[in-house]
Protein backbone atom coordinates (compact mmCIF):
# COMPACT_ATOMS: atom_id res chain seq x y z
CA UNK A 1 -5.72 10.43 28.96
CA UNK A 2 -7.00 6.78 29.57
CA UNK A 3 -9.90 5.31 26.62
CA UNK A 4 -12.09 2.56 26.51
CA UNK A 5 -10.49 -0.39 24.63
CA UNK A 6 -12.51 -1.84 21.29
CA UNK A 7 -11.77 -3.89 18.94
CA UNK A 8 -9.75 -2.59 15.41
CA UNK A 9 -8.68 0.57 14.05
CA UNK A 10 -9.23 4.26 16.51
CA UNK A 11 -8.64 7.83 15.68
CA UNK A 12 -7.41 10.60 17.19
CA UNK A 13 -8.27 13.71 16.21
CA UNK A 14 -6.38 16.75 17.50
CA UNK A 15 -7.01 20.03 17.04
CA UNK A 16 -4.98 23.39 17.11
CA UNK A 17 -6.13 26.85 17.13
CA UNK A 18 -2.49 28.77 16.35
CA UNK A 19 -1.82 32.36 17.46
CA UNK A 20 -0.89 34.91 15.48
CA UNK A 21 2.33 34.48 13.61
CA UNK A 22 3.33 31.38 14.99
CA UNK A 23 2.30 29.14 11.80
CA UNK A 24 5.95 29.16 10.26
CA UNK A 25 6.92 27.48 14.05
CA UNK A 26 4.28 25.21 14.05
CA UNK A 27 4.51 23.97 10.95
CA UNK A 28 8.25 22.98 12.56
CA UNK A 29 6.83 21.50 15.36
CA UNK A 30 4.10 19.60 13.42
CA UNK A 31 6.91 17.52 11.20
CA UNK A 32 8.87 16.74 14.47
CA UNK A 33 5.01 15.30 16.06
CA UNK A 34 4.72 13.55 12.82
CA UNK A 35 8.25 11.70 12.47
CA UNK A 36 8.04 10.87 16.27
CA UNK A 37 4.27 8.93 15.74
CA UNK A 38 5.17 7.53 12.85
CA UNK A 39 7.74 5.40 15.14
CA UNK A 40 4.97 3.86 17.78
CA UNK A 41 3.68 0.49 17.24
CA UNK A 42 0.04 0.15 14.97
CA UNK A 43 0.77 4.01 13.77
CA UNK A 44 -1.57 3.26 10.49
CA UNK A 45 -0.68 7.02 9.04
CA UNK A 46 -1.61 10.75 9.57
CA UNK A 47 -3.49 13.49 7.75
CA UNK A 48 -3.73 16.93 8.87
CA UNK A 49 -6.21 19.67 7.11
CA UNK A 50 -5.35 23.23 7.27
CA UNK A 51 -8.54 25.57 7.81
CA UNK A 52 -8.88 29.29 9.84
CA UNK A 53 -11.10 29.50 12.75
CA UNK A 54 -11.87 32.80 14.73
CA UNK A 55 -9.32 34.71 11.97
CA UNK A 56 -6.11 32.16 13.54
CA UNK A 57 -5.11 29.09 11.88
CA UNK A 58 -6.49 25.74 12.78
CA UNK A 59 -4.63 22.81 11.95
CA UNK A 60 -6.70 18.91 12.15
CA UNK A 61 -4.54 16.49 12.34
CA UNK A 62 -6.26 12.77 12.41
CA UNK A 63 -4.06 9.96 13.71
CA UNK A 64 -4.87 6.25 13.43
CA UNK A 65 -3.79 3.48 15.53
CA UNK A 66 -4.31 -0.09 14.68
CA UNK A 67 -5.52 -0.49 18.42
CA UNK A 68 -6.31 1.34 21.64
CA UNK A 69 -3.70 -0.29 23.29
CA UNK A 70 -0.96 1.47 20.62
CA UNK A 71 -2.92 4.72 20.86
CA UNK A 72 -2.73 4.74 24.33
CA UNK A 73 1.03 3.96 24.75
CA UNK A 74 1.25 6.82 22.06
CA UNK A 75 -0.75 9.06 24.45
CA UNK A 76 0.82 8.70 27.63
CA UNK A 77 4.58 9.05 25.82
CA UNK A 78 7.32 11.10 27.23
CA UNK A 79 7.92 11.84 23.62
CA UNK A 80 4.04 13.20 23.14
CA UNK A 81 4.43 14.91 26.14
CA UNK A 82 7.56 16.84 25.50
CA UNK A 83 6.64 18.28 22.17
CA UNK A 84 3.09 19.45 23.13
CA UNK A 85 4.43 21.43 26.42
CA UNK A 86 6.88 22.57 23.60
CA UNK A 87 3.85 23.90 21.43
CA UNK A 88 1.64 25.13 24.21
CA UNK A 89 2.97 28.78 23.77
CA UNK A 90 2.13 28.86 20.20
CA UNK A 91 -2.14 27.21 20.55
CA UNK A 92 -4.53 29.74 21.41
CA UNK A 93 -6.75 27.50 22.87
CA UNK A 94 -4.12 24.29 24.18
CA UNK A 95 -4.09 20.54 22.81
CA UNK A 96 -7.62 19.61 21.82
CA UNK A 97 -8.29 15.68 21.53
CA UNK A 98 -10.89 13.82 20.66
CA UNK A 99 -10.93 10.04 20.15
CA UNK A 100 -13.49 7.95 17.91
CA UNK A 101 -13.19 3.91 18.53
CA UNK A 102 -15.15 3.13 15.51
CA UNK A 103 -14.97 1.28 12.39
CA UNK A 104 -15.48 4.25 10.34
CA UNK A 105 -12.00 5.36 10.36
CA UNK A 106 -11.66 5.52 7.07
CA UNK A 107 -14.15 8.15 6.91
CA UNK A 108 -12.91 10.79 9.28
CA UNK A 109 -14.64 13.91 8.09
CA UNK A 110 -11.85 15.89 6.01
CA UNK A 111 -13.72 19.09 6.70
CA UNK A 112 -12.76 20.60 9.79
CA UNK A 113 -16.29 21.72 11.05
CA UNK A 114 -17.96 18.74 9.89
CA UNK A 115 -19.90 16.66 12.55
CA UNK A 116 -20.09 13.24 11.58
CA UNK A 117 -18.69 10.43 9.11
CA UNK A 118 -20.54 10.34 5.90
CA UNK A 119 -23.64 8.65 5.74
CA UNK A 120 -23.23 4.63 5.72
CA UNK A 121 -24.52 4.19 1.78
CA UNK A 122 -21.57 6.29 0.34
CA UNK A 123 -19.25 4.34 2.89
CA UNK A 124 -20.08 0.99 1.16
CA UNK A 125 -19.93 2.62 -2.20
CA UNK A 126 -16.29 3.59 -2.04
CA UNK A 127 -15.49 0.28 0.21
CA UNK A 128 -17.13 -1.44 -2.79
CA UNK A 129 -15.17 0.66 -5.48
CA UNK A 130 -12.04 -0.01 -3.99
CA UNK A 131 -12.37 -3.96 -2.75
CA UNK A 132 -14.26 -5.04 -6.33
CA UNK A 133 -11.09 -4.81 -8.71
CA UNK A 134 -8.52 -6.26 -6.11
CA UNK A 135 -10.72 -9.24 -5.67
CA UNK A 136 -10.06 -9.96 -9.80
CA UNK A 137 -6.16 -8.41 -9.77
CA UNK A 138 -4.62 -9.80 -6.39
CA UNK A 139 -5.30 -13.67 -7.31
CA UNK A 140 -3.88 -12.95 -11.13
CA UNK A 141 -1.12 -11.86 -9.57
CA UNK A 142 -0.48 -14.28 -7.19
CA UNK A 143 -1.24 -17.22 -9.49
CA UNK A 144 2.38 -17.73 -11.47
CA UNK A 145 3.77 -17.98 -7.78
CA UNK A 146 1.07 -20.27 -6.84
CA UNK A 147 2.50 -22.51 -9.45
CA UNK A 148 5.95 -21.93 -8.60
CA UNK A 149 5.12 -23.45 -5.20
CA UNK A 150 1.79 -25.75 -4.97
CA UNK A 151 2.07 -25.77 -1.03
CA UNK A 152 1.07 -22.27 -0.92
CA UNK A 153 -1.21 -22.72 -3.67
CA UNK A 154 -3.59 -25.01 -1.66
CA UNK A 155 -7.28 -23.83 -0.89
CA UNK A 156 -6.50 -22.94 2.26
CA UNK A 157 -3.05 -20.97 1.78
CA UNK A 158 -3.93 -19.13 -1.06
CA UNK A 159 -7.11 -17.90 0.13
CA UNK A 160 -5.36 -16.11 3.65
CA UNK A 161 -2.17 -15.01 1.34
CA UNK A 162 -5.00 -13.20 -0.93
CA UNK A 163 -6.79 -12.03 1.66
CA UNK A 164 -3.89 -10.57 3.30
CA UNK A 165 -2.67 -8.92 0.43
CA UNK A 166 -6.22 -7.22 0.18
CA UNK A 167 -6.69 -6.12 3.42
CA UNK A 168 -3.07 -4.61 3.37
CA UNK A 169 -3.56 -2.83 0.26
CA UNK A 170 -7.23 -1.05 1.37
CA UNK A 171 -5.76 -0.21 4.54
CA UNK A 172 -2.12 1.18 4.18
CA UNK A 173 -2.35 1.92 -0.20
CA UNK A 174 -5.68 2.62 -1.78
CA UNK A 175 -8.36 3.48 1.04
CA UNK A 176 -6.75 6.47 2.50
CA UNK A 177 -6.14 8.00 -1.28
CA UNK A 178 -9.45 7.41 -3.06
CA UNK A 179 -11.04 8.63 0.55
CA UNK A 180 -9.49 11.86 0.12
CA UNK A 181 -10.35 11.75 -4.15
CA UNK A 182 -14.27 11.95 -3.00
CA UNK A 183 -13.96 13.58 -0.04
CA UNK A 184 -16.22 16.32 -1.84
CA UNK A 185 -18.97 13.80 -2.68
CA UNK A 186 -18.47 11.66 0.84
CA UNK A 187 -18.65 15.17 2.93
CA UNK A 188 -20.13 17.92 0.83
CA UNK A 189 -18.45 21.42 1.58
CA UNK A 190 -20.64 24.05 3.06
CA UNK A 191 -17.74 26.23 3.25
CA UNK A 192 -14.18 26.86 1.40
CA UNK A 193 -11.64 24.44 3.02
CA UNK A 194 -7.76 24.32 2.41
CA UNK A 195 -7.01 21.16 0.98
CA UNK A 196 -5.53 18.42 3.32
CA UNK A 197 -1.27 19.35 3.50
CA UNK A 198 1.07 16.93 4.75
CA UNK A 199 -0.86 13.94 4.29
CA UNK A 200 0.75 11.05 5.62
CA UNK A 201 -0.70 7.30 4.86
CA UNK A 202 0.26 3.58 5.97
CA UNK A 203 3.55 4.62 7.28
C-alpha cells in the first residue's frame, strides 16, 4: 500500500469485521499487532473501539504515525504482513484500511460509523482547553531550573525548551485523554457504542 506523503501527523484506521467465535483469538492477535507497532519509528500511540456490525464484532483500531514515511515503513513490514495473513481466517470481510493525512488527528471519530472529524469550532475549543493552562504551568515549572542555569534561561532557550515541553505534553499526555473525555460532546452518539478498550497513547 503506497500514500501520498504530507507534512505532520497521519492515521490509519483499520477495520475488522470478526467471525463468529473468533473474538477470544483476536483479541490475542490484536495485543501481538499492538506490541509489534508500538516498536516502529514515529508510532505516536493506538486506540481501538469495540462496536458490532452485521450481528459480528467490529473492532477500529486508529494508528498514528508522526509521518508518512514511518507509516509507510510500518505498512510494507514483514512483521505487518505476517500477523494479518495470520488473522485473515478469523475477518469476515479481510484487512480494511483507510488512511487520513490530515491535521485533525487528534480528532479521529471514536464512533465507529461516524463520517467525519468533529466540526472545526469544537476542535479549537478542546485545543484551547488543553494548551491555555500549560502556557501558565510549563514556564513555573521550568523557572527554578532557569535559575539554576542562566544559559538556558536566555530568551531564546527558554522559549524552544517551553515550547517543547508543550507540544510533547498535548501530543503524547493530555490530547489523546481529554479527546476521548468529550468524545460524546466532539461526536454526538446516534447509536450505543462500546467504549474505546485497549487504548494505547504516546507510546
Amino acid at each position: 500500500m503506497n500514500i501520498e506523503l504530507s507534512d505532520g501527523v497521519v492515521t490509519l484506521l483499520v477495520r475488522h469485521r470478526v467471525k463468529q467465535g473468533g473474538d477470544q483469538a483476536y483479541e490475542a492477535w490484536l495485543r501481538q499487532i499492538v506490541a509489534k507497532a508500538r516498536t516502529y519509528p514515529g508510532h505516536l500511540g493506538i486506540d481501538v473501539v469495540r462496536g458490532h456490525s452485521g450481528g459480528l464484532a467490529l473492532f477500529t483500531s486508529v494508528l498514528r504515525f508522526a509521518s508518512t514515511e514511518q507509516l509507510q515503513v510500518w505498512l510494507d513490514s514483514d512483521d505487518r504482513r505476517e500477523l494479518v495473513d495470520q488473522a485473515r481466517p478469523l475477518l469476515a470481510d479481510g484487512d480494511q484500511t483507510e488512511i487520513n493525512a490530515d491535521r485533525e488527528f487528534w480528532f479521529t471519530p471514536v464512533q465507529v460509523d461516524a463520517p467525519t472529524p468533529p466540526p472545526r469550532w469544537k476542535q479549537a475549543c478542546v485545543t484551547f482547553l488543553v494548551i491555555l493552562p500549560l502556557t501558565f504551568l510549563v514556564p513555573l515549572l521550568w523557572k527554578p531550573l532557569f535559575a539554576l542555569w542562566p544559559w538556558l534561561g536566555g530568551y531564546v532557550p527558554a522559549n524552544v525548551v517551553i515550547t517543547l515541553t508543550i507540544v510533547l505534553l498535548v501530543v503524547y499526555v493530555f490530547m489523546p485523554r481529554v479527546t476521548r473525555l468529550f468524545s460524546r460532546w466532539l461526536q454526538p452518539r446516534q447509536d450505543t457504542v462500546p467504549a474505546p478498550a485497549h487504548g494505547e497513547t504516546r507510546r
